[in-house]
Protein backbone atom coordinates (compact mmCIF):
# COMPACT_ATOMS: atom_id res chain seq x y z
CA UNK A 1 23.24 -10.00 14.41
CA UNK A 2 22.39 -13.27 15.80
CA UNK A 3 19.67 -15.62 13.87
CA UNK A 4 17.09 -14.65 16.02
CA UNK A 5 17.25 -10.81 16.20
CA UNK A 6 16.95 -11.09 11.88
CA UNK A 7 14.10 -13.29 12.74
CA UNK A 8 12.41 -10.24 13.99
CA UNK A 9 13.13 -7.82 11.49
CA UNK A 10 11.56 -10.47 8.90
CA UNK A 11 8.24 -10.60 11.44
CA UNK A 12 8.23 -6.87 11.19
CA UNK A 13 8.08 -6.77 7.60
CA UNK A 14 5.43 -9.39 7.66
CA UNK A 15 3.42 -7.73 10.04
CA UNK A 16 3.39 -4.27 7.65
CA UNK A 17 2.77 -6.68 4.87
CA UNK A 18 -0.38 -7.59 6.67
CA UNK A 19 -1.43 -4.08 7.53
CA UNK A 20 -1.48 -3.39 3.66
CA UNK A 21 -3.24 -6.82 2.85
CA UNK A 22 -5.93 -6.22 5.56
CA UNK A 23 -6.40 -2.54 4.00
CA UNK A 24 -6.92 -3.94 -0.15
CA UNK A 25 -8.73 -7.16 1.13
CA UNK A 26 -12.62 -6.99 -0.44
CA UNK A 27 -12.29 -3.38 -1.99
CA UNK A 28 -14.60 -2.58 -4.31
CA UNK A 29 -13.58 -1.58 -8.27
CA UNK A 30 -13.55 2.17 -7.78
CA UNK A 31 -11.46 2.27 -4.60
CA UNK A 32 -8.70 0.27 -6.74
CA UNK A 33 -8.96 3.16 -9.15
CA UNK A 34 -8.61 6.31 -6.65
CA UNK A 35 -6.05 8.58 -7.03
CA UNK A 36 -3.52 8.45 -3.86
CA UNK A 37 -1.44 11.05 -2.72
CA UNK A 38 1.42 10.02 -4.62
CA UNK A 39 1.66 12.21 -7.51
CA UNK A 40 0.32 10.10 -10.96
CA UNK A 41 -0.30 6.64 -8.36
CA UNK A 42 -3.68 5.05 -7.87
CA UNK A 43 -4.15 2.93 -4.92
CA UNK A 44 -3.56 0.12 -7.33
CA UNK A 45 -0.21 1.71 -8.53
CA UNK A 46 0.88 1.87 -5.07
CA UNK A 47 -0.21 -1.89 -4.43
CA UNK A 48 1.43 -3.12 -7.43
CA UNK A 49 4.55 -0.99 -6.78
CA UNK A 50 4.95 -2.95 -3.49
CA UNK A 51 4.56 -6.47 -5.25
CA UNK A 52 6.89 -5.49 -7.94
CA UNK A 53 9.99 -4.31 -5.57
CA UNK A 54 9.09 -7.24 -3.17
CA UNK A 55 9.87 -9.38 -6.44
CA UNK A 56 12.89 -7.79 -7.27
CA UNK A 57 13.85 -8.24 -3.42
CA UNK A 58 13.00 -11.88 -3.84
CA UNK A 59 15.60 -12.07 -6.65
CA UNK A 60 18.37 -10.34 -4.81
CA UNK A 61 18.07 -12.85 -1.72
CA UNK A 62 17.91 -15.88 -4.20
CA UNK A 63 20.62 -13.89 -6.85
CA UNK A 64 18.49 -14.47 -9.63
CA UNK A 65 19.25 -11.63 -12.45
CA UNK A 66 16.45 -10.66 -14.32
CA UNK A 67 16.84 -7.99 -17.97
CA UNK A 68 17.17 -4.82 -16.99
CA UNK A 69 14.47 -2.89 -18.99
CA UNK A 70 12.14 -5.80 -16.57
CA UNK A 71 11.68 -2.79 -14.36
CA UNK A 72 12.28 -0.08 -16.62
CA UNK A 73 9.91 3.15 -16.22
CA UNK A 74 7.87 3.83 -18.99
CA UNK A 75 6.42 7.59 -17.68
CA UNK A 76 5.31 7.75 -13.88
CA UNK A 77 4.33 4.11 -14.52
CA UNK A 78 6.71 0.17 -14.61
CA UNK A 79 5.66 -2.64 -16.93
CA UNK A 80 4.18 -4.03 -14.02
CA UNK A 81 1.96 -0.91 -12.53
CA UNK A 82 0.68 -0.79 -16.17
CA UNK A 83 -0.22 -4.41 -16.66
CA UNK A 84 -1.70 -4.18 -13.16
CA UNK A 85 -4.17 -1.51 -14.33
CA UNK A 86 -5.73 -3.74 -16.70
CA UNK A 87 -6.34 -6.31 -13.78
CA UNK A 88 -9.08 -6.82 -11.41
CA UNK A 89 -8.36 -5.46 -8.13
CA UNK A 90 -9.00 -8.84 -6.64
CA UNK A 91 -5.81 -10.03 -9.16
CA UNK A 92 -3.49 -7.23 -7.77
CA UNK A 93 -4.13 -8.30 -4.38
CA UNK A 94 -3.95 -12.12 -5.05
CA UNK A 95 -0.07 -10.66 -6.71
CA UNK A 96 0.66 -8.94 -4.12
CA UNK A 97 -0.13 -11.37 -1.38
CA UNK A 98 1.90 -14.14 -3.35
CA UNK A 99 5.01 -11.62 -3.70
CA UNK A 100 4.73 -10.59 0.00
CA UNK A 101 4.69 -14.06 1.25
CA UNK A 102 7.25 -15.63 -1.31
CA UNK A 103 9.80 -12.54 -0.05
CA UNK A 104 9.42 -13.76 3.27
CA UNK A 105 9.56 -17.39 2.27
CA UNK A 106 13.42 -16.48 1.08
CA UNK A 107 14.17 -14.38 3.88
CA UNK A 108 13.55 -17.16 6.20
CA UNK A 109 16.36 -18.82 4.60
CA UNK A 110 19.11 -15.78 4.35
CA UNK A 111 21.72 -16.48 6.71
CA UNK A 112 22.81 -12.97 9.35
CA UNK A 113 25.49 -12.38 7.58
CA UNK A 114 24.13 -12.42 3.95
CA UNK A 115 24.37 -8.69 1.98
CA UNK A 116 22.11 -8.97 -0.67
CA UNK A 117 22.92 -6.37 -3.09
CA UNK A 118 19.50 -4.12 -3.87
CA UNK A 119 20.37 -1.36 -6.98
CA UNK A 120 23.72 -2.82 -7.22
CA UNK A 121 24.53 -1.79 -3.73
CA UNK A 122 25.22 -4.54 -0.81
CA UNK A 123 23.17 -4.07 1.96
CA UNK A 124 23.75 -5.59 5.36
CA UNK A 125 20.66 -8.48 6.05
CA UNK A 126 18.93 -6.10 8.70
CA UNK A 127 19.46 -2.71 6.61
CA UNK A 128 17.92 -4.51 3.70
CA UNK A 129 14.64 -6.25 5.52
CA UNK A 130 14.08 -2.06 7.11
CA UNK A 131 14.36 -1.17 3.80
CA UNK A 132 11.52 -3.19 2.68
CA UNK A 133 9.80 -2.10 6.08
CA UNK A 134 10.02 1.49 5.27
CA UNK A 135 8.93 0.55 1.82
CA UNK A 136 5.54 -0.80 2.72
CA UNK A 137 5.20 1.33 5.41
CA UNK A 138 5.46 4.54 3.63
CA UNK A 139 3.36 3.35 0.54
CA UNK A 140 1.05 1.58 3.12
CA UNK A 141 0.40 4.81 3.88
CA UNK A 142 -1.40 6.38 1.11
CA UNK A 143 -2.91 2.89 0.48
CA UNK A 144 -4.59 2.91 4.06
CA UNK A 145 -5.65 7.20 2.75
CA UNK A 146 -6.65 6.04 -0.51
CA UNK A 147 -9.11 3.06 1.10
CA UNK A 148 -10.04 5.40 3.91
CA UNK A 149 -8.21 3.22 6.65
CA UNK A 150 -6.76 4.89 9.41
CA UNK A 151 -3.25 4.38 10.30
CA UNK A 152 -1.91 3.03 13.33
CA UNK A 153 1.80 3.59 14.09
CA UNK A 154 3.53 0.62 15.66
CA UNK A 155 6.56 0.71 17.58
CA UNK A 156 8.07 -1.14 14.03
CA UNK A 157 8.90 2.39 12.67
CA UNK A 158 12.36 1.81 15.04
CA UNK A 159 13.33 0.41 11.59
CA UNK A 160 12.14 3.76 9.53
CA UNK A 161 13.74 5.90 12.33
CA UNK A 162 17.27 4.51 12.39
CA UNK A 163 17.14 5.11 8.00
CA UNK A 164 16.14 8.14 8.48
CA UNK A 165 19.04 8.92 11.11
CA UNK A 166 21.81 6.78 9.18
CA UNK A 167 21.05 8.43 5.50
CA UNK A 168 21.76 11.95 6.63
CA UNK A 169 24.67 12.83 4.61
CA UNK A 170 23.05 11.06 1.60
CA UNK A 171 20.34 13.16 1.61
CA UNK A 172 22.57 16.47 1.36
CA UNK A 173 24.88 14.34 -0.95
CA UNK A 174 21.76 13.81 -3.06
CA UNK A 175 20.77 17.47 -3.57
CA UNK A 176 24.59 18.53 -4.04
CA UNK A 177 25.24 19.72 -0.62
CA UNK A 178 27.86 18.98 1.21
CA UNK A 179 27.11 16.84 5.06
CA UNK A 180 27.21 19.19 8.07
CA UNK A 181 30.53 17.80 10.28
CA UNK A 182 28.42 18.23 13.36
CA UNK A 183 26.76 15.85 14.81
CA UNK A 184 23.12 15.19 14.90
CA UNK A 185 21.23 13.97 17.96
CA UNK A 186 17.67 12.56 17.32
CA UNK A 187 15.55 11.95 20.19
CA UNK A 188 12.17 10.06 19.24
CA UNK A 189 9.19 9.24 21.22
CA UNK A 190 7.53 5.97 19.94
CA UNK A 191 4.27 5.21 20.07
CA UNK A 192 4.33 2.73 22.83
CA UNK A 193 5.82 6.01 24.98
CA UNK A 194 9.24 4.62 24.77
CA UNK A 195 12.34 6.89 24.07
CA UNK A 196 14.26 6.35 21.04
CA UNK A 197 17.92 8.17 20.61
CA UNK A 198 20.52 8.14 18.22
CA UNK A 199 23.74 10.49 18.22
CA UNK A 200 25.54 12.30 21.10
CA UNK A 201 23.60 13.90 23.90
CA UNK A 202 25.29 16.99 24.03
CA UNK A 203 25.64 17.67 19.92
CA UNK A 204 24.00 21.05 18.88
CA UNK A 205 21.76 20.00 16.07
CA UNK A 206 19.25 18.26 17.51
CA UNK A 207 15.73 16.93 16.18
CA UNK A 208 13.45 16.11 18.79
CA UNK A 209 9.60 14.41 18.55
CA UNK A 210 7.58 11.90 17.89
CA UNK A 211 8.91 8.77 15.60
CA UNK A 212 5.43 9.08 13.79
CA UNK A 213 6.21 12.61 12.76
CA UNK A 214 10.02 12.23 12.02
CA UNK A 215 9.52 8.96 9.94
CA UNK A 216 6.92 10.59 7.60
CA UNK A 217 9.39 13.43 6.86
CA UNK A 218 12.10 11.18 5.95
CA UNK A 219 9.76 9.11 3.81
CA UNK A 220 8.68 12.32 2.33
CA UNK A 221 4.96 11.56 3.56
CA UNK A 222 4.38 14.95 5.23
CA UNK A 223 5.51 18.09 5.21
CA UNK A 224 8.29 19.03 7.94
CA UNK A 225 6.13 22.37 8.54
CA UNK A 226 3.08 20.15 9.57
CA UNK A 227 4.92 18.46 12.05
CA UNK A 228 5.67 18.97 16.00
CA UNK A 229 9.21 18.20 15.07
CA UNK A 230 11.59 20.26 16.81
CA UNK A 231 14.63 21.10 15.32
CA UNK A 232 17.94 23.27 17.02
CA UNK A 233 20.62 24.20 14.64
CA UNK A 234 20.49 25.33 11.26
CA UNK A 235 21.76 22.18 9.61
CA UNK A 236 19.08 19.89 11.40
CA UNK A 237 16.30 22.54 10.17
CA UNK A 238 17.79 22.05 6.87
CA UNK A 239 17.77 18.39 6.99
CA UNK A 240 14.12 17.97 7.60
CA UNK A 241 13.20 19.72 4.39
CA UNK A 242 15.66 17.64 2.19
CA UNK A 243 15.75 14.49 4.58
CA UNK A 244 15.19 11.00 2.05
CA UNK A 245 15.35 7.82 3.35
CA UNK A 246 14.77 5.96 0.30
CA UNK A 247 16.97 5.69 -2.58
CA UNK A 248 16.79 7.54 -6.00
CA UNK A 249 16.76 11.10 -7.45
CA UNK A 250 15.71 13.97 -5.16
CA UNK A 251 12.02 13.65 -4.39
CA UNK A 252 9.58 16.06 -4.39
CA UNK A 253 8.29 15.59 -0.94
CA UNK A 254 4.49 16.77 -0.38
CA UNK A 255 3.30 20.08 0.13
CA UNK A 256 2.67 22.06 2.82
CA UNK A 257 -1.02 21.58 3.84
CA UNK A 258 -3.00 24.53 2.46
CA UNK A 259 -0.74 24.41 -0.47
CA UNK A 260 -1.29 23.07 -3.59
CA UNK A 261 2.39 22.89 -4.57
């Protein structure tokens, strides 16, 4: 990856910064305080979740170790999410623009090459900025539901696609399952109208739809059954209910709509 092309991963990031800043900017004190649809999260949660993990990724660029227990759980909640509820919503913004823009600050400086290691893992410079991309794209997500924004995919979910595609066999790894040997073929239509693809043409298990639809399944955002997702083969049927871009323990995914569990 040349200089440049990592130059426009970083201006993707920025730009989904800026969709979540534009959402929290001038909310009022009850907004902070609704319940999103992330199970236990407030909007403010989610926000400070973002600028907490966008410090942490600011420490893994610049390798500065911080204690453990810094990010510890305590519950649903981190130190930080709990502090964050005793702030004015005008503070958690005002954190969460400064972490946003200090992350970029250091990524401007991270050479192509670079693997910055993110929960002790090395990650390639590009896999690491999607990362963050899917990160505050997803939670974006139920910030924007939460303030009563409406979303507006971008052709910047190329970044949440490929994740989704590449962490197949973790996701069966993750839930015990052993990875199908066939190959998948994922055929995406963005929301500029171009075609995305990833895999072999002719392989049997195939997923075909709209990059919208296919990224919030693999960020576990919607439920594969209230999608126009189509999916050939059993093992790429299988994958959409268990499919988890992000790291960690299984998640729980959200419900089927009509559902309450």
């Amino acid at each position: 990856m040349t200089r440049e092309e990592l130059a426009s991963v970083i201006d993707d990031l920025a730009a989904e910064q800026a969709v979540v800043l534009g959402a929290i900017s001038g909310l009022d004190a009850d907004t902070w305080d609704r319940p999103t649809a992330a199970e236990g999260w407030t909007l403010r949660d989610c926000v400070a979740h973002l600028a907490e993990t966008d410090e942490s990724a600011t420490d893994a660029v610049l390798r500065i170790e911080r204690p453990r227990n810094a990010r510890e759980r305590q519950g649903v909640l981190t130190p930080g999410q709990i502090a964050a509820r005793r702030k004015a919503g005008s503070e958690v913004a005002a954190w969460y623009e400064d972490a946003t823009q200090r992350l970029i600050e250091a990524l401007r400086r991270l050479a192509p090459d670079a693997r910055p290691a993110w929960l002790g893992r090395p990650m390639g410079a590009s896999s690491f900025i999607s990362a963050r991309i899917m990160e505050h794209w997803s939670h974006g997500l139920d910030i924007l539901e939460a303030a009563g924004v409406e979303a507006v995919d971008s052709d910047r979910l190329r970044h949440v696609a490929h994740l989704g595609y590449i962490t197949r066999d973790f996701a069966f790894r993750n839930r015990g399952l052993t990875p199908p040997e066939e190959p998948f073929y994922l055929e995406l239509t963005a929301p500029s109208g171009e075609t995305w693809t990833w895999g072999p043409a002719e392989a049997q298990q195939r997923i075909i739809g709209s990059a919208g639809d296919f990224c919030r399944v693999v960020t576990q955002r919607i439920h594969p059954a209230d999608t126009q997702l189509e999916a050939t083969g059993e093992d790429a049927r299988e994958f959409l209910t268990i499919a988890q871009a992000f790291a960690g323990p299984p998640g729980q995914g959200r419900p089927r709509k009509g559902t309450s569990d």
